[in-house]
Protein backbone atom coordinates (compact mmCIF):
# COMPACT_ATOMS: atom_id res chain seq x y z
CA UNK A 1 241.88 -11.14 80.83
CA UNK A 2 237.92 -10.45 81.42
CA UNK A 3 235.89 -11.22 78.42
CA UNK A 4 234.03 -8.38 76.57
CA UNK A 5 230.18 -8.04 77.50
CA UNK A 6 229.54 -9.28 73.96
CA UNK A 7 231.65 -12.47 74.51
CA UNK A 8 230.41 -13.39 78.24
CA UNK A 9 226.43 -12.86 76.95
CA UNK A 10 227.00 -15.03 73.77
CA UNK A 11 228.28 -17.65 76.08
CA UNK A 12 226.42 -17.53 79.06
CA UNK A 13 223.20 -17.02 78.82
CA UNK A 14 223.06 -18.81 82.19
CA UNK A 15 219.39 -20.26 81.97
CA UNK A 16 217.65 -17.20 80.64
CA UNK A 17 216.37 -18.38 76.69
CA UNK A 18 216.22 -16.93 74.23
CA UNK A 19 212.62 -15.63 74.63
CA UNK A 20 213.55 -13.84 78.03
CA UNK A 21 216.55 -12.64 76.53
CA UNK A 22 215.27 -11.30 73.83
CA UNK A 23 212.07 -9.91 76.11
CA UNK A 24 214.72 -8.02 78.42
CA UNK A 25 216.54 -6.32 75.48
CA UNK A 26 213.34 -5.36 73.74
CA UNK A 27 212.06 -3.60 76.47
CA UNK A 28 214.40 -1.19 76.84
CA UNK A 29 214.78 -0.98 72.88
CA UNK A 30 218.03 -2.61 73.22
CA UNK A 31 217.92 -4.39 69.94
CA UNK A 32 218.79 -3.38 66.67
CA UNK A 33 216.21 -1.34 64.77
CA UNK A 34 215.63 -0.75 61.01
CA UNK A 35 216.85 2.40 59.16
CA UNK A 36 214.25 4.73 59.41
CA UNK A 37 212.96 4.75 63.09
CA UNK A 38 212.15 8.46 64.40
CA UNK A 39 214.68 9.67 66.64
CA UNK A 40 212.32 10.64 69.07
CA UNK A 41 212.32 6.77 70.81
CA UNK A 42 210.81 7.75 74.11
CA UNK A 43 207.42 6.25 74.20
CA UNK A 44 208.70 3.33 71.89
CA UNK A 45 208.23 0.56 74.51
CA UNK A 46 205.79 -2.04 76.28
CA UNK A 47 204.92 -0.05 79.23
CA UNK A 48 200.89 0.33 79.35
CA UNK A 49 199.78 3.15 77.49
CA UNK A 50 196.30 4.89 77.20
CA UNK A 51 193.86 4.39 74.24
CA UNK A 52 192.13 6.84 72.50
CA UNK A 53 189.01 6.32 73.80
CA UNK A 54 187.20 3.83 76.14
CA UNK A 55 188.04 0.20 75.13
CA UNK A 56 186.07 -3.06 74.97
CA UNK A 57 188.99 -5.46 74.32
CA UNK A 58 191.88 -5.69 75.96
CA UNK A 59 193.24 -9.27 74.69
CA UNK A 60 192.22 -10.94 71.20
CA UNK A 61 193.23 -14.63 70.06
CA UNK A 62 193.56 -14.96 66.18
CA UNK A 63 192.81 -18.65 65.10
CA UNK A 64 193.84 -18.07 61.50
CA UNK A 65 192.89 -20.76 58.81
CA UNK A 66 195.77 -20.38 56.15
CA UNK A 67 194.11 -21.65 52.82
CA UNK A 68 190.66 -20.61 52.52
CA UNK A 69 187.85 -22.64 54.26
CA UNK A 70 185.69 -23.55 51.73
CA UNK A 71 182.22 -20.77 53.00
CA UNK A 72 179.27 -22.68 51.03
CA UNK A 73 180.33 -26.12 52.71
CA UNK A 74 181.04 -24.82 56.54
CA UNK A 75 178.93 -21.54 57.36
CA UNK A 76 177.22 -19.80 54.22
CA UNK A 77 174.63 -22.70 53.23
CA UNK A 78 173.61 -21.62 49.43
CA UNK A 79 170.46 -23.45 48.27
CA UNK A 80 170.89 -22.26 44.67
CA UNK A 81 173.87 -23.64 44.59
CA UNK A 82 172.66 -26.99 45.50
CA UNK A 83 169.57 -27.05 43.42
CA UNK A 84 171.96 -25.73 39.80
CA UNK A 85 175.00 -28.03 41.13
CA UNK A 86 176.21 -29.45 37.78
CA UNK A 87 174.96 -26.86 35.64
CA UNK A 88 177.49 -24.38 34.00
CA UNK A 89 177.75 -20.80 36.12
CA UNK A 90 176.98 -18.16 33.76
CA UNK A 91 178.78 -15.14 35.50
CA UNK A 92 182.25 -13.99 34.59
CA UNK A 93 184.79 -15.75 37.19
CA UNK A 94 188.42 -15.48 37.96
CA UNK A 95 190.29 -18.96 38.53
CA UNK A 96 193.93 -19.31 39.58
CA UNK A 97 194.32 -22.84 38.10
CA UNK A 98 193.20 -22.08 34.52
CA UNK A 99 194.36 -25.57 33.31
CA UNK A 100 191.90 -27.72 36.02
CA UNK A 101 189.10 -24.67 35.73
CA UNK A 102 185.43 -25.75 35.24
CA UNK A 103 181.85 -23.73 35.11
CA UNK A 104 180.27 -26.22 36.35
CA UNK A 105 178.73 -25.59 39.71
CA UNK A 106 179.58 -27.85 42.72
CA UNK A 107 176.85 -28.37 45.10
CA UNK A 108 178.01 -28.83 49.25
CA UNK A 109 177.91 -32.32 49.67
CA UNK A 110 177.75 -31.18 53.10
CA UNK A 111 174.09 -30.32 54.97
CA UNK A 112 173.36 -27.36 56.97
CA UNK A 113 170.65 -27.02 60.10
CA UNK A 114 169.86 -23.71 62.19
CA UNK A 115 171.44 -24.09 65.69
CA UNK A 116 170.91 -21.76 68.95
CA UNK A 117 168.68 -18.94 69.59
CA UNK A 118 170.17 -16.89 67.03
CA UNK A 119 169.25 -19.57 64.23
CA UNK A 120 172.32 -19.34 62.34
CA UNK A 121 173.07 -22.21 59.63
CA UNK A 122 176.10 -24.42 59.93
CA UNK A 123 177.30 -27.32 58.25
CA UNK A 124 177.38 -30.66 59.55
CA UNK A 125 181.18 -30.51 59.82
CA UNK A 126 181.02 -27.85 62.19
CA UNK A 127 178.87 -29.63 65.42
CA UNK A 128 181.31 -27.49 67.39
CA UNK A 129 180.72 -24.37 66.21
CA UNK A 130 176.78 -24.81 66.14
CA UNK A 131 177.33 -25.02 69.59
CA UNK A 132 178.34 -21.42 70.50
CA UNK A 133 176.57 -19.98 67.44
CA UNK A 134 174.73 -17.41 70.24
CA UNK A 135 178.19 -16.00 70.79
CA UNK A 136 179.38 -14.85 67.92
CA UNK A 137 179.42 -13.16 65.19
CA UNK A 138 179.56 -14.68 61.37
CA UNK A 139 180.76 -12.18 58.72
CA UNK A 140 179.66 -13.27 55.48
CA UNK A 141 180.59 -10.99 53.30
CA UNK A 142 184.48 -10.44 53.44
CA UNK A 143 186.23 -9.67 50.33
CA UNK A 144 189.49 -8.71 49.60
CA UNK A 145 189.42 -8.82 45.49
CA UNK A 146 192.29 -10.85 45.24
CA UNK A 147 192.61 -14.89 44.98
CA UNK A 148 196.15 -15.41 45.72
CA UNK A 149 197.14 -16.63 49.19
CA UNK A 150 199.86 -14.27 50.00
CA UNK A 151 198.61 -11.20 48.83
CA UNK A 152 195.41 -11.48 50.65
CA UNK A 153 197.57 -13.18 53.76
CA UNK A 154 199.69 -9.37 53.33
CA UNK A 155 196.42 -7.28 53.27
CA UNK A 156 194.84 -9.23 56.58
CA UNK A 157 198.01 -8.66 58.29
CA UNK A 158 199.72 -5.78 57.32
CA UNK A 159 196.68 -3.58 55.73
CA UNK A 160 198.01 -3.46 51.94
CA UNK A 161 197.27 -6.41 49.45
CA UNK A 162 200.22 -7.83 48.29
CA UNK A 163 203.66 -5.72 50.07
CA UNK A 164 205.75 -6.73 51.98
CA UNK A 165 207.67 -4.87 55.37
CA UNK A 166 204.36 -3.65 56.75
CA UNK A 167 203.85 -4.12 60.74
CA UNK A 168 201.03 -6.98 61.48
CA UNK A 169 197.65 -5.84 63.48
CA UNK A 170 199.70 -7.86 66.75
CA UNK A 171 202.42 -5.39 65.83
CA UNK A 172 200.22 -2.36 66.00
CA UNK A 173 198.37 -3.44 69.05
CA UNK A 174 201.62 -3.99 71.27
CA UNK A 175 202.61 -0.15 70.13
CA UNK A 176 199.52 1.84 70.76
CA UNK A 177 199.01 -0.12 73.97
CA UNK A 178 201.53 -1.77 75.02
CA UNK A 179 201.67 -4.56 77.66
CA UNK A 180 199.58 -5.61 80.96
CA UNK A 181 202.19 -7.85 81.67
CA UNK A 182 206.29 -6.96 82.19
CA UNK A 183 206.64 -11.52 83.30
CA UNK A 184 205.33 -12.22 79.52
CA UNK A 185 205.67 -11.49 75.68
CA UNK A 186 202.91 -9.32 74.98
CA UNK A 187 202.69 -10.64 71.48
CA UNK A 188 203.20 -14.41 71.11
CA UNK A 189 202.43 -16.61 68.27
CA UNK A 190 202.00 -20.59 68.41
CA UNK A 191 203.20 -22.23 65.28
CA UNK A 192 202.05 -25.88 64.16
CA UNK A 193 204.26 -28.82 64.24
CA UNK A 194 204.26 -29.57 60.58
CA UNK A 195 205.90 -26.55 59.82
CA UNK A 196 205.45 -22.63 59.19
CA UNK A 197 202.56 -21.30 57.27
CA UNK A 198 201.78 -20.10 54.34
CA UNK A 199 203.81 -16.67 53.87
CA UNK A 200 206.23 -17.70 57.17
CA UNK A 201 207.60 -14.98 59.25
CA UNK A 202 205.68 -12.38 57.52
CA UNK A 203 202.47 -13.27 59.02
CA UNK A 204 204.01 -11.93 62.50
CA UNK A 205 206.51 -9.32 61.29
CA UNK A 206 206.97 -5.83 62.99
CA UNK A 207 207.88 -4.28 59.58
CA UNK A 208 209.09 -0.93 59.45
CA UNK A 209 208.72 -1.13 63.38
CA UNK A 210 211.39 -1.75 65.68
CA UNK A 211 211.49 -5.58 66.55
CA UNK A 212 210.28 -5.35 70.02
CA UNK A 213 207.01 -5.11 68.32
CA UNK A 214 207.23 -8.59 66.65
CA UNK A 215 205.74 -11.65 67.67
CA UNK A 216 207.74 -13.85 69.98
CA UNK A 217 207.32 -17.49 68.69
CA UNK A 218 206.99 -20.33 70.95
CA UNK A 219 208.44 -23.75 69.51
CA UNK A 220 205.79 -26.09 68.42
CA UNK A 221 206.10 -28.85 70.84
CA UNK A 222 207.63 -29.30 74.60
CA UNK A 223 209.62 -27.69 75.29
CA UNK A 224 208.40 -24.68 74.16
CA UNK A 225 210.69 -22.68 75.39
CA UNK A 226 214.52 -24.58 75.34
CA UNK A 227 217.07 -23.59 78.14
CA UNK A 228 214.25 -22.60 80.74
CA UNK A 229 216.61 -23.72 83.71
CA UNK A 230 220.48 -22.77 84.03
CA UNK A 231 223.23 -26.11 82.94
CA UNK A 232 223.99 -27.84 86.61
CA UNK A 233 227.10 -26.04 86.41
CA UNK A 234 226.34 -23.12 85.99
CA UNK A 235 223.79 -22.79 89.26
CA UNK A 236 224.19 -21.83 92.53
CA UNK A 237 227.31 -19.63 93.45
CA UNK A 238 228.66 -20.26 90.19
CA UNK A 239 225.53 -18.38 88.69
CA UNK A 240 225.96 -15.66 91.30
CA UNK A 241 229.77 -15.03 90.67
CA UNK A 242 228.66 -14.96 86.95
CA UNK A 243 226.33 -12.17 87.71
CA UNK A 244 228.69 -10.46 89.37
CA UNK A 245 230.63 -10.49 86.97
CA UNK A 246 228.29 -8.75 84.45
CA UNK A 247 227.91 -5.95 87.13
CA UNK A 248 231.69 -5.39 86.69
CA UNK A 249 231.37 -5.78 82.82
CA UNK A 250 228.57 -3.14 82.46
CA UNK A 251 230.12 -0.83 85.05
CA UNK A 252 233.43 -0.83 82.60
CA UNK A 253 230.74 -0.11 79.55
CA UNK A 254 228.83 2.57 81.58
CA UNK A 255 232.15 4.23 81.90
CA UNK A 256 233.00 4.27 77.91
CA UNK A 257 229.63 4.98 77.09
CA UNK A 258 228.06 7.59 79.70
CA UNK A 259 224.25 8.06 79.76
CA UNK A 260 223.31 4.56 79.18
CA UNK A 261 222.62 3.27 82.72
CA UNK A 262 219.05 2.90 82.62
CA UNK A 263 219.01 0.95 79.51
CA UNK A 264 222.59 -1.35 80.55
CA UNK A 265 221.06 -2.02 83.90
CA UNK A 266 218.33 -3.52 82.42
CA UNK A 267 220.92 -6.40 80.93
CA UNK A 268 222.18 -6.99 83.90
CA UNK A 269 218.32 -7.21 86.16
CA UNK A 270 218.98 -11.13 85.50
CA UNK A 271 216.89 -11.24 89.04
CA UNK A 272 213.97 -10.01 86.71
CA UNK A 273 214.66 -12.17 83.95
CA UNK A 274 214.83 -15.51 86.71
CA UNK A 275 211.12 -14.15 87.21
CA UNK A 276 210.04 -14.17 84.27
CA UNK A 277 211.02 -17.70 83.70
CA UNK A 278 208.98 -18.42 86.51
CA UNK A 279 206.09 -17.37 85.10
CA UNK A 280 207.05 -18.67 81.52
CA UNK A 281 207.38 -21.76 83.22
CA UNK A 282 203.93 -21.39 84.99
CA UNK A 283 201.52 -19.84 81.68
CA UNK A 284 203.21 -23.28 79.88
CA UNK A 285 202.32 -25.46 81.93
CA UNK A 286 198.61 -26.88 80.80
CA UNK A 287 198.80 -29.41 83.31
CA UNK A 288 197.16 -27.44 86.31
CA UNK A 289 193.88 -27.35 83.97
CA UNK A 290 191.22 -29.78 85.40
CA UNK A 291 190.59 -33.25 83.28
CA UNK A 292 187.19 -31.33 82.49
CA UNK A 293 189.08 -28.57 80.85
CA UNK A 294 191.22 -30.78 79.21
CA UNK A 295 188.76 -32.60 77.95
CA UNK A 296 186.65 -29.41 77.02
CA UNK A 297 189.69 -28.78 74.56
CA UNK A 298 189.87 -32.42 73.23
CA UNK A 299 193.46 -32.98 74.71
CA UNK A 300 192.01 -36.50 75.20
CA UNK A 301 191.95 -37.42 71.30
CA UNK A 302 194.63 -37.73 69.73
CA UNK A 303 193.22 -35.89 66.96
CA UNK A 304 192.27 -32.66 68.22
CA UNK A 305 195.10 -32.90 70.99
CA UNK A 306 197.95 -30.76 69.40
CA UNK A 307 195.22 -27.90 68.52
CA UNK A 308 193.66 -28.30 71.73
CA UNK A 309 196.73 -27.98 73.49
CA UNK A 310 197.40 -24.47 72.06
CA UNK A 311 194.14 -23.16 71.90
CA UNK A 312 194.32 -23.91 75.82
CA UNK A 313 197.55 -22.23 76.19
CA UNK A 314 196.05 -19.37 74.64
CA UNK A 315 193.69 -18.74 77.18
CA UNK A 316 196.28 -19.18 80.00
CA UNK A 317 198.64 -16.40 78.07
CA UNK A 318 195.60 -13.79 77.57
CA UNK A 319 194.75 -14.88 81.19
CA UNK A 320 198.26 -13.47 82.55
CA UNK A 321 198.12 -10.27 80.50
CA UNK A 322 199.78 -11.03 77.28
CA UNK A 323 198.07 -8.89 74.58
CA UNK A 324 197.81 -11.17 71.64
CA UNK A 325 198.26 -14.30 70.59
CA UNK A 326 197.94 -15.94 66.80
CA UNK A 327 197.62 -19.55 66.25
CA UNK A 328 199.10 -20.85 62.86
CA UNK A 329 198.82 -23.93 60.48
CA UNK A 330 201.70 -25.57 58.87
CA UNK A 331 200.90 -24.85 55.36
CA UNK A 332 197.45 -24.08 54.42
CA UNK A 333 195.33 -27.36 54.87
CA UNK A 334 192.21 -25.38 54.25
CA UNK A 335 192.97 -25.04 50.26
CA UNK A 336 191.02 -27.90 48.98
CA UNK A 337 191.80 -27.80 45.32
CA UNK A 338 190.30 -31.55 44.97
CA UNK A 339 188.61 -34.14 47.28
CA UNK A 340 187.27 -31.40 49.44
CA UNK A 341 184.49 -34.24 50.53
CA UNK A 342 187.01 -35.68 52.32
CA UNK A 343 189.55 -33.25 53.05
CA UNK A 344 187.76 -30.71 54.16
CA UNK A 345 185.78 -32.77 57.18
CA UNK A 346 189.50 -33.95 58.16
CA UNK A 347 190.49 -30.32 59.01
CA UNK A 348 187.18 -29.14 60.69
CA UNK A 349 187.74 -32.62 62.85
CA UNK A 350 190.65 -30.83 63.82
CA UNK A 351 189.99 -27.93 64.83
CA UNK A 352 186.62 -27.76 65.16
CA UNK A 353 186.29 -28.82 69.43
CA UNK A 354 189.53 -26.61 70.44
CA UNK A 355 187.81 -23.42 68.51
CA UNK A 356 184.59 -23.43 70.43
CA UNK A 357 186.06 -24.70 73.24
CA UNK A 358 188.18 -21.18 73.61
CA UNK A 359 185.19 -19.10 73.38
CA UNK A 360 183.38 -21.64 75.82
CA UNK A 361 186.32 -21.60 78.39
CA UNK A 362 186.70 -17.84 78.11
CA UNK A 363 183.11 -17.18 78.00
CA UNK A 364 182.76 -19.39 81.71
CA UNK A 365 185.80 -17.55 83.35
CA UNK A 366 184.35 -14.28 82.34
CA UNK A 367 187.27 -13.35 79.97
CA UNK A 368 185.02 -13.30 76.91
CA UNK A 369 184.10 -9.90 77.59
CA UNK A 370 187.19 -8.18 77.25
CA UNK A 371 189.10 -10.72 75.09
CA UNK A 372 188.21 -10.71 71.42
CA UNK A 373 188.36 -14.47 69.13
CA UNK A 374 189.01 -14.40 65.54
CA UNK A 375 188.62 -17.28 63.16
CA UNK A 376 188.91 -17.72 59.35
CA UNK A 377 191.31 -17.55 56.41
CA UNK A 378 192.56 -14.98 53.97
CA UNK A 379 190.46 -16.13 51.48
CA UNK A 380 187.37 -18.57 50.41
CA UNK A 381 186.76 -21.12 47.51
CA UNK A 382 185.15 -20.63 44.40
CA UNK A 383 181.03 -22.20 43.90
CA UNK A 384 182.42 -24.06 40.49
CA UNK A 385 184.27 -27.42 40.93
CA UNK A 386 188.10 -27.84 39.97
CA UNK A 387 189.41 -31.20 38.71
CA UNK A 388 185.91 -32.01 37.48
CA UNK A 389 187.40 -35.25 35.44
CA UNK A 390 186.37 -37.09 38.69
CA UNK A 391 183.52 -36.09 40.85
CA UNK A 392 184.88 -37.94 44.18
CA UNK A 393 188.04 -35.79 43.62
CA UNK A 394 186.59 -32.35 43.25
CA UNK A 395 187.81 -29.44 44.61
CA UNK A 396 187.07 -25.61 44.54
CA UNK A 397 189.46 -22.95 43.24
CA UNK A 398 190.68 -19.83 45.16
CA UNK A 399 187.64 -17.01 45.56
CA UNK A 400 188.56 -13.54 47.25
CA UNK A 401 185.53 -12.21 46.04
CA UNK A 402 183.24 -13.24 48.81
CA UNK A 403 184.04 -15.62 51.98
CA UNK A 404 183.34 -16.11 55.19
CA UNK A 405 184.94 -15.60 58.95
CA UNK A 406 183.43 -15.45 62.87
CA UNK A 407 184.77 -13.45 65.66
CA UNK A 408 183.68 -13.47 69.33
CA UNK A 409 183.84 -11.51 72.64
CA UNK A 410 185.36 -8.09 73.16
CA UNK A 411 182.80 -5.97 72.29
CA UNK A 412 181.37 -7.94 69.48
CA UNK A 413 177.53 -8.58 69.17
CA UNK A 414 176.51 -12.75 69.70
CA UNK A 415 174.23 -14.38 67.86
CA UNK A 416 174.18 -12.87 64.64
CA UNK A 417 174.91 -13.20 61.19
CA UNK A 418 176.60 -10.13 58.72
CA UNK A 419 176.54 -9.34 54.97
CA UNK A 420 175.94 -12.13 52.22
CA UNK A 421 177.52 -13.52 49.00
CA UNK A 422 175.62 -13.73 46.01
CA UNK A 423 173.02 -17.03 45.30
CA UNK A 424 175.97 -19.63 44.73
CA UNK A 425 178.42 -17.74 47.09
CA UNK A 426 180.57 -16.41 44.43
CA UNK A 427 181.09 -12.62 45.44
CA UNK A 428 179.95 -10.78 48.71
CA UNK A 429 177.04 -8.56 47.77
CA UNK A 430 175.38 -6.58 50.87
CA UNK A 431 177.52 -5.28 53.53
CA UNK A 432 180.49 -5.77 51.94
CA UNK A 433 183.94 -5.68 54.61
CA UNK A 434 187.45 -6.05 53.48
CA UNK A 435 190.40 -6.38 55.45
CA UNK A 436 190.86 -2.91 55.94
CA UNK A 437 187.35 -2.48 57.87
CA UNK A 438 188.45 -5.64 59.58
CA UNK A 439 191.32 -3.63 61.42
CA UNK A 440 189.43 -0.38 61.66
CA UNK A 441 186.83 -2.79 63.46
CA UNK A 442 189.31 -4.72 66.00
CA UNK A 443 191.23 -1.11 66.72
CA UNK A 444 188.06 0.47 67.50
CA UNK A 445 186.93 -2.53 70.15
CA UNK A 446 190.61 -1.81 71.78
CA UNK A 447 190.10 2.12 71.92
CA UNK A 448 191.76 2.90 69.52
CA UNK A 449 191.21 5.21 66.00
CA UNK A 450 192.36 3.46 62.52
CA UNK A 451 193.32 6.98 61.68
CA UNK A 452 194.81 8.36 64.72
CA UNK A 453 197.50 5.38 65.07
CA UNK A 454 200.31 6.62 63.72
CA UNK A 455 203.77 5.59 63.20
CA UNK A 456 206.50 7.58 61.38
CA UNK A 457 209.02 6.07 58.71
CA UNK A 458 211.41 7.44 56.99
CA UNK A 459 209.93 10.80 57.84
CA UNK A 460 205.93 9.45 55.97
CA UNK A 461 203.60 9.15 58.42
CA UNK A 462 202.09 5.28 58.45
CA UNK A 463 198.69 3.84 59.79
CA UNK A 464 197.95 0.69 59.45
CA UNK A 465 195.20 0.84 56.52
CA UNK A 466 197.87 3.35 54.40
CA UNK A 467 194.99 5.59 53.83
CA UNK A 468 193.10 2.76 52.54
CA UNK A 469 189.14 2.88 52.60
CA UNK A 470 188.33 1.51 55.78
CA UNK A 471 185.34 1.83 58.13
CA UNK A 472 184.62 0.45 61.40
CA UNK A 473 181.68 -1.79 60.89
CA UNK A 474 179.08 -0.51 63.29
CA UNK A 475 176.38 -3.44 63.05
CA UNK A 476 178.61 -5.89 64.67
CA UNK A 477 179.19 -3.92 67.27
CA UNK A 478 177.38 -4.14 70.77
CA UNK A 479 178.19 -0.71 71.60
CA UNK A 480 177.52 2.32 69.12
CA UNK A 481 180.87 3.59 67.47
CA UNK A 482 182.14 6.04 69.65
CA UNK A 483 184.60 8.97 68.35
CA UNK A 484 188.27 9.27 69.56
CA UNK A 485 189.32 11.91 71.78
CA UNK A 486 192.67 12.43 71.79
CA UNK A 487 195.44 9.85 72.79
């Protein structure tokens, strides 16, 4: 007796992975989608589609910082604060650790020095970074009002502080535009070894969208992808009967079920799916690079080797059309709630090369252009010191109320600086951008109109700042805004 299609593709899956598998039945909306979905399904897949207007990005690489690098001790040098460190802060503040909570300021014990053409001021912890300071841009003045990790985490990603089910910015992206590539996820995410971050799966949900809009992990270390190759037994002819006998198996569901071919075929295109493990294979495999690009990437010390690596695989997935890709932290080892003298310089080490060494690699292949590069956290740290019983093991508290974060390429002016925090660095003050003008900002630089991109649920029309305040910030751009017309 022939097995049901159900049975044979739960127990063959005859080399393809889960990845590919789960690439081939996205495309053709073959998964399972939420309650809610319009019925109207047509344009919901990964074929290219047109922006609103004329884009400047066409790729972006989020290196997000889960934790909150601390701003006044890495890019936002305060000389108030280092002058009044030790005296009480006489403002009104908001801590999240009420029990370890001080007034007393905390000078950097970090130094800052102007780099490039552009002048900007980085830390000492940051050599990197001062190195490409002429190619991007430092925003300042982010705030999203709220110190908790997760709820500012939610408002980055999704648009709304705090709720849960909302599709990320990858997830919006990969349905206005969909994908340059039909070999390759066009929304991948690189997780760290040490585990998920802060917030897990939420940081690359597809929310109320259906799940071909989510972000296909990779597995932390090789092999990234398991089950790459068919078992020896199951290659060869024994791989071609087995196809054949999924042609029989769909043929006998085509008849039950008339008006499916398109979408059935697609299961059974394993020709297609053999292809794109080929180039799975191939965007993986980091050791083409040169030594000099491996080294650019420092994939020669051991301690900025696992970053490096997928910084560097970044750049080969944008390179091969994939539209986004979000590097993660296990954890958040940016929230320094004590010894931030030394815990602090022990992230930056890093991460600090692999960072600048994407814009640098992208920049030289002539990719920076079109490819956008994000870096910070969801939040910052607070100008008074937490766990002030010992100096040496100081910290800083949670501060949503004014941080820092740089992005690069894709439309974005180099060499500048945007907005400011107060004196100490406590709240953002001029030029004030929240998450919301964050996304209006990225869409924009891909063509596309914050208010225009619109995705029914349940009947409600959705866009990704829910009607939110949100303005595309016009200084950072090197083009002036332009006006969408029409999809």
């Amino acid at each position: 007796m022939l097995p049901t299609r159900r049975q044979f593709l739960a127990e063959n899956a005859m080399g393809i992975g889960s990845v590919a598998l789960a690439w081939l039945l996205n495309q053709d909306n073959l998964l399972a989608k939420p309650k809610g979905i319009e019925s109207e399904t047509a344009h919901l897949n990964l074929k290219p589609k047109q922006p609103h207007f004329e884009p400047q990005a066409k790729a972006m690489i989020s290196l997000f910082q889960h934790g909150g690098p601390a701003h006044m001790d890495l890019t936002d040098p305060k000389p108030e604060l280092q002058k009044r460190g030790g005296m009480d802060f006489k403002g009104d503040i908001q801590y999240s650790f009420v029990n370890q909570a001080s007034k007393k300021l905390l000078a950097s014990p970090f130094k800052f020095q102007k780099h490039g053409e552009c002048g900007t001021e980085v830390s000492e912890i940051l050599p990197h970074l001062a190195e490409i300071v002429d190619d991007i841009c430092l925003i300042r003045s982010m705030h999203t009002g709220a110190n908790g990790h997760e709820v500012s985490i939610r408002y980055f990603h999704g648009g709304i502080p705090g709720v849960l089910g909302r599709p990320t910015l990858g997830s919006w992206l990969t349905y206005a535009l969909g994908s340059e590539t039909q070999e390759l996820p066009a929304y991948m995410v690189l997780t760290d070894p040490g585990g998920l971050p802060v917030d897990g799966v939420t940081n690359w949900s597809n929310g109320f969208m259906p799940s071909l809009y989510q972000g296909t992990v990779l597995r932390p270390k090789e092999p990234r992808i398991l089950n790459l190759d068919a078992p020896p037994h199951l290659r060869g002819e024994v791989q071609r009967q087995n196809l054949d006998l999924l042609q029989t198996l769909n043929r006998r569901h085509l008849e039950r079920h008339p008006g499916e071919s398109d979408l059935e075929a697609r299961i059974a295109s394993y020709e297609l799916a053999a292809h794109m493990q080929t180039a799975a294979r191939e965007a993986l495999d980091i050791s083409q690079e040169t030594k000099a690009t491996q080294e650019l990437y420092g994939l020669d010390q051991p301690t900025t080797r696992e970053y490096g690596t997928r910084c560097l695989i970044s750049r080969r997935l944008i390179e091969r059309g994939v539209r986004f890709v979000q590097l993660f932290h296990g954890g958040q080892p940016w929230d320094n709630h004590n010894s931030i003298a030394t815990a602090l310089p022990g992230i930056c080490r890093r991460t600090d090369k692999p960072a600048a060494a994407l814009v640098k690699d992208l920049k030289q292949r002539g990719l920076l252009d079109s490819t956008i590069v994000h870096w910070g956290g969801e939040i910052g740290r607070l100008p008074v010191t937490q766990s002030n019983a010992n100096p040496k093991k100081a910290g800083r508290d949670h501060n949503g109320q004014g941080f820092s974060i740089w992005l690069a390429g894709g439309g974005i002016k180099p060499g500048m600086t945007y907005g400011e925090t107060d004196e100490v660095g406590h709240r953002a003050v001029t030029n004030i951008v929240t998450p919301n003008d964050y996304q209006a900002t990225l869409l924009h630089l891909f063509g596309l109109d914050h208010k225009q991109l619109e995705f029914f649920f349940n009947g409600q029309k959705q866009i990704i700042t829910n009607n939110r305040p949100a303005k595309v910030v016009a200084d950072v751009l090197e083009r002036p805004v332009q006006a969408a017309t029409g999809v």
